[in-house]
Protein backbone atom coordinates (compact mmCIF):
# COMPACT_ATOMS: atom_id res chain seq x y z
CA UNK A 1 -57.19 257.51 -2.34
CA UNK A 2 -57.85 256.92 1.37
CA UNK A 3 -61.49 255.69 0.80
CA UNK A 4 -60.25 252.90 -1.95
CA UNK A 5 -57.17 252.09 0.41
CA UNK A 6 -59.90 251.66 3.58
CA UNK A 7 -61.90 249.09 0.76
CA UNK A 8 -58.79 247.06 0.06
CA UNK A 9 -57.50 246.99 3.78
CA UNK A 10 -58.03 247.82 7.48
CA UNK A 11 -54.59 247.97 9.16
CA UNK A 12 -52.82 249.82 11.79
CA UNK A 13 -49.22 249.18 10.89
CA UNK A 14 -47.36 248.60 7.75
CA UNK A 15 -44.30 246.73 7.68
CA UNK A 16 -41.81 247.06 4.58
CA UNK A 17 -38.77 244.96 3.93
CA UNK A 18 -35.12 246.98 3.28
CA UNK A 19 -33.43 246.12 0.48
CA UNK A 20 -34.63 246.06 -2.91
CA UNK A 21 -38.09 247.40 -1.37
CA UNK A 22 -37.72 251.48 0.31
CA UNK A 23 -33.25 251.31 -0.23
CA UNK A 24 -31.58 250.31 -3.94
CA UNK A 25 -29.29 247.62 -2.66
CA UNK A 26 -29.34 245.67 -6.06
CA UNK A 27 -28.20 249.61 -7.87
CA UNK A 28 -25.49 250.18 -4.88
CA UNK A 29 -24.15 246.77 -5.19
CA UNK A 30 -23.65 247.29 -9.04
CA UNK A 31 -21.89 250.29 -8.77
CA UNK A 32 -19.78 249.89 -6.11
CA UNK A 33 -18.81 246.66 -6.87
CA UNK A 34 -17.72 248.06 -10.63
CA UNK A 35 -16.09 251.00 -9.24
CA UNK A 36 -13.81 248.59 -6.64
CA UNK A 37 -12.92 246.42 -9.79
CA UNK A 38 -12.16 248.37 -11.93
CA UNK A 39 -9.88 250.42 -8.91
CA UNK A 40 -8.02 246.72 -9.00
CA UNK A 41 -7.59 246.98 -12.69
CA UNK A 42 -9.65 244.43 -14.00
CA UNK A 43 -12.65 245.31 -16.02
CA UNK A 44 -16.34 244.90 -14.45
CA UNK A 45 -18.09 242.52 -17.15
CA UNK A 46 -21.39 241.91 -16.54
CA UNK A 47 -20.25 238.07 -16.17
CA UNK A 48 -18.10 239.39 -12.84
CA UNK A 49 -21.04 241.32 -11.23
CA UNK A 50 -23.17 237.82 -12.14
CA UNK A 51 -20.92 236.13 -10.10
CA UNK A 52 -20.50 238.11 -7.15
CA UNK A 53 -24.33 238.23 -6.63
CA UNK A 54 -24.48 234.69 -6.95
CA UNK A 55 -21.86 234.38 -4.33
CA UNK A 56 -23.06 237.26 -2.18
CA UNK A 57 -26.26 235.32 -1.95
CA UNK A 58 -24.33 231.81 -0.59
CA UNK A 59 -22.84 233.41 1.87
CA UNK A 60 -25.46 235.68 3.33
CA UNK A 61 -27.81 232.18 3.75
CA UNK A 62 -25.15 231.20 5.63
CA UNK A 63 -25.33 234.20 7.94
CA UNK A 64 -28.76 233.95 8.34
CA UNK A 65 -28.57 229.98 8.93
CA UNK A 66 -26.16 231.48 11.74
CA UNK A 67 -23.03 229.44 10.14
CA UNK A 68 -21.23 232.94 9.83
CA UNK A 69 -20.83 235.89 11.37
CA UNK A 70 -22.38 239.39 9.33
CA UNK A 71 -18.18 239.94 8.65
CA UNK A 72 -17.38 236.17 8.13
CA UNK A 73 -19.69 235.94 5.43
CA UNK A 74 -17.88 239.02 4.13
CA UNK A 75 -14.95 237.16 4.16
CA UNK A 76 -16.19 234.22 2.47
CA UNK A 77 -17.87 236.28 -0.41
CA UNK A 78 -13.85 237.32 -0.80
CA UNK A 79 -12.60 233.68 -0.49
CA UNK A 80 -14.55 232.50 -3.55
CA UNK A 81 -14.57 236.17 -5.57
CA UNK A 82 -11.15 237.10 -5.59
CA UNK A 83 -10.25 233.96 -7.33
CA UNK A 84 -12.84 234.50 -10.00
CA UNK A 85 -10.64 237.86 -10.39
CA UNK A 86 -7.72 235.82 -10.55
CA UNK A 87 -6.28 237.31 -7.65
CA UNK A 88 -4.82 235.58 -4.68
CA UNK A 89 -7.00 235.48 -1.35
CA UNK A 90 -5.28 236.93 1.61
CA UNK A 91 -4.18 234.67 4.49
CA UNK A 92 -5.21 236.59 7.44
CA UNK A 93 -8.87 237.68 8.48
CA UNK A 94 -7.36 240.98 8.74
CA UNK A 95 -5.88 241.36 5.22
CA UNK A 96 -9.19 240.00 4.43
CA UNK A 97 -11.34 242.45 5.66
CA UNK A 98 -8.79 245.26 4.41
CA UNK A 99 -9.63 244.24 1.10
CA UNK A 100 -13.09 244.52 1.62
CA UNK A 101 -13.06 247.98 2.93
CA UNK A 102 -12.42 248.71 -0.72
CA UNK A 103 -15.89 247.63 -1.92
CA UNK A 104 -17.69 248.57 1.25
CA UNK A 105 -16.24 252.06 1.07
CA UNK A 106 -17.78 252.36 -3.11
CA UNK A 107 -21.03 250.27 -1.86
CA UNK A 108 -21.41 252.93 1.03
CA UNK A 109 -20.94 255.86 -1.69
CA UNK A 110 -23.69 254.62 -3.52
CA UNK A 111 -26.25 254.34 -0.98
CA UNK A 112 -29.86 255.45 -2.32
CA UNK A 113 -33.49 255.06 -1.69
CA UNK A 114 -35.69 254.85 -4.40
CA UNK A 115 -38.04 257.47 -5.18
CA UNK A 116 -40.97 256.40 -4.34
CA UNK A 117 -40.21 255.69 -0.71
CA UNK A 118 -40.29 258.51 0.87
CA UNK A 119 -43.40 258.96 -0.31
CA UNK A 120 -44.89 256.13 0.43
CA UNK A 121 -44.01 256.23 4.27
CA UNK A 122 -45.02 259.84 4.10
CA UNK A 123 -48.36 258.41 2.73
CA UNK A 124 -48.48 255.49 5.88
CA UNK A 125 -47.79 258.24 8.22
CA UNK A 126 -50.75 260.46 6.99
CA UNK A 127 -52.96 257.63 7.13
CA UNK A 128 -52.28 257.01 10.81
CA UNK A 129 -50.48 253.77 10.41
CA UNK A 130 -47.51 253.10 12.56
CA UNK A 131 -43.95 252.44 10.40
CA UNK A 132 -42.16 248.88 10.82
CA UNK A 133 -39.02 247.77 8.86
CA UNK A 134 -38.48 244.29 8.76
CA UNK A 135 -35.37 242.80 7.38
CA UNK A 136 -32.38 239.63 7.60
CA UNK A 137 -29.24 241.60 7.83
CA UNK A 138 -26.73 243.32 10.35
CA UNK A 139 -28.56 245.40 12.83
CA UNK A 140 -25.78 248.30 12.38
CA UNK A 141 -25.45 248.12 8.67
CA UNK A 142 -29.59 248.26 8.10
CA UNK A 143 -29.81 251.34 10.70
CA UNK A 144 -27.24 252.94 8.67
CA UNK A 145 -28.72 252.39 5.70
CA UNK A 146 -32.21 253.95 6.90
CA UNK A 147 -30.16 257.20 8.34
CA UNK A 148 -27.85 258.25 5.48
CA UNK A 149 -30.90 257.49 2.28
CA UNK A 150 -32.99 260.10 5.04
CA UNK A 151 -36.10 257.65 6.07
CA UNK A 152 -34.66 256.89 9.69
CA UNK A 153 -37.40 259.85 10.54
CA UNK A 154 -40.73 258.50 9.52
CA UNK A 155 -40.26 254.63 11.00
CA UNK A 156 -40.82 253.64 14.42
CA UNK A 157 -39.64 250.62 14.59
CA UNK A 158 -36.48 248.37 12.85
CA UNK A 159 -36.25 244.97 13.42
CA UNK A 160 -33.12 242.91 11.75
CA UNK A 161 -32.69 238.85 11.99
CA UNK A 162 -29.62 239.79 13.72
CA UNK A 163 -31.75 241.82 16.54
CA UNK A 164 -34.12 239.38 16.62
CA UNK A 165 -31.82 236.02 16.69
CA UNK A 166 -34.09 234.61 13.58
CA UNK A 167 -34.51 235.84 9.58
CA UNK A 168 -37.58 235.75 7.75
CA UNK A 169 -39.36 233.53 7.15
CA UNK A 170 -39.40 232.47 10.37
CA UNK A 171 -43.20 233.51 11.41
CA UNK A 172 -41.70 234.85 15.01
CA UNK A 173 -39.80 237.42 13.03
CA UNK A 174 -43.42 238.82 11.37
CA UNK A 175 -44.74 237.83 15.00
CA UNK A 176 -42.02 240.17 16.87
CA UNK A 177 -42.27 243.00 14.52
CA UNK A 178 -46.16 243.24 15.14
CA UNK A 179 -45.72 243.05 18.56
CA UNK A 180 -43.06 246.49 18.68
CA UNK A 181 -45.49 248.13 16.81
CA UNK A 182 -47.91 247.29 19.38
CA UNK A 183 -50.56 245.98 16.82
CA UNK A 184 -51.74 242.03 16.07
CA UNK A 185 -50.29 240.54 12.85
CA UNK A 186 -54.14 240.71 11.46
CA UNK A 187 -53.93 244.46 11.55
CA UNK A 188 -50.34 244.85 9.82
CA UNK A 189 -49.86 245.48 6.62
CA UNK A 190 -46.19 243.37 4.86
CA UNK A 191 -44.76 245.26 1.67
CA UNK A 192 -41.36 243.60 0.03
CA UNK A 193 -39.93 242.75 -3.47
CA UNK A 194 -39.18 239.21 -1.96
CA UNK A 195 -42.68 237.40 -2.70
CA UNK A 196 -41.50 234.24 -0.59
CA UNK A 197 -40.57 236.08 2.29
CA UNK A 198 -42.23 239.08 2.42
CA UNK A 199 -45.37 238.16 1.02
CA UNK A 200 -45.83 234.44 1.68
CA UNK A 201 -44.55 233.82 4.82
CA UNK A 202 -45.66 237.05 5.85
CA UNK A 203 -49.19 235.72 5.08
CA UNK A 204 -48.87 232.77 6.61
CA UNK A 205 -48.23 234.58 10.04
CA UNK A 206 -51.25 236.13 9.66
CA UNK A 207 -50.29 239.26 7.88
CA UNK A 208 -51.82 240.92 5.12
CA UNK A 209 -49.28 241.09 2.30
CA UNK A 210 -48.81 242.46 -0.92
CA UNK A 211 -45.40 241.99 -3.28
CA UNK A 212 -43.83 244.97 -5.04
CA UNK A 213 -42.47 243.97 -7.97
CA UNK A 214 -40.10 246.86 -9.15
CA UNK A 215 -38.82 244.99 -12.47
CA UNK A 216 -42.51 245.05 -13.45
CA UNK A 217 -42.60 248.68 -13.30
CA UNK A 218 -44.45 248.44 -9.53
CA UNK A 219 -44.13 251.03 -7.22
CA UNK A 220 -44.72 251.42 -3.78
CA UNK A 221 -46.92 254.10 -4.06
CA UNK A 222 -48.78 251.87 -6.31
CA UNK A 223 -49.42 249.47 -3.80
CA UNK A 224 -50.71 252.21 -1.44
CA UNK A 225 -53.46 253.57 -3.62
């Protein structure tokens, strides 16, 4: 494996996105969220969860665009769900973010990284290659992540839009990650399920990049071989 991977690439660093890439966040959403409805007595169609992702994702652009706070757009992904539950949306911030305690509390529970990532930074590490994560979201919340689904140990360095002051794919965010690692962009290697912003941006800041498509059947370890 290690001559073919030298043929495709000569790097000194790889860099992978967070969620969706090394930690399930798409399988942790689901279940949480269907555990915290259905705790509020209303049954999780597949039409609800729909909706909340389509939400979650309107909000979170606003965090990033800096137009929210990490636990404003929390509240806001409340503001337009609960309706859609047909439940009234609490006046105060702080009744707010009571309520959604509830679904951080099943989200948390159902934190997991996919098999194959271990492995594959246990594969980066034995080729030499200094460990970068790379992703837009809460400095506190991403660290977390990487320390309870057990990767925290093999990656040197963790750099969040909220760390950094600007999200992918903002070529200073691939630029600033590189430069923690303490390689140049042309000698990183960018991994994500994303293929705009981990792969095409990621290029375009002079990164090599590859996408990991998971609902193809892709692994990482795939990618590494």
């Amino acid at each position: 494996m290690g001559a073919k991977q030298q043929r495709r690439w000569s790097v000194k660093a790889i860099i992978f996105d967070l969620d969706n890439t090394l930690f399930d966040h798409t399988g942790c959403a689901v279940a949480g969220l269907r555990s915290w409805v259905a705790g509020l007595g209303i049954v999780p169609t597949d039409e609800l969860i729909a909706e909340w992702f389509v939400i979650e994702e309107d909000q979170f652009n606003r965090f990033l665009a800096g137009e929210l706070t990490h636990q404003g757009q929390r509240r806001g992904r409340l503001r337009a769900f609960l309706p859609v539950l047909g439940l009234p949306v609490p006046a105060s911030e702080a009744e707010l973010d009571e309520v959604f305690t509830g679904y951080l509390t099943q989200y948390t529970n159902n934190w997991i990284a996919y098999p194959d990532a271990r492995p594959a930074l246990e594969v980066a590490r034995g080729n030499g290659w200094r460990i970068g994560v790379l992703t837009n979201g809460s400095t506190r919340q991403q660290n977390a992540k990487l320390q309870k689904i057990g990767l925290a140990d093999l990656i040197d360095v963790v750099c969040t839009s909220e760390s950094l002051g600007f999200s992918k794919p903002d070529p200073r965010a691939y630029h600033r990650v590189c430069e923690a690692l303490g390689v140049e962009p042309s000698d990183a290697l960018m991994i994500g399920d994303n293929l705009e912003l981990d792969v095409v941006a990621a290029r375009a800041a002079g990164l090599t990049a590859l996408h990991l498509d998971r609902p193809a059947g892709m692994s990482l370890l795939d990618l590494l071989r």
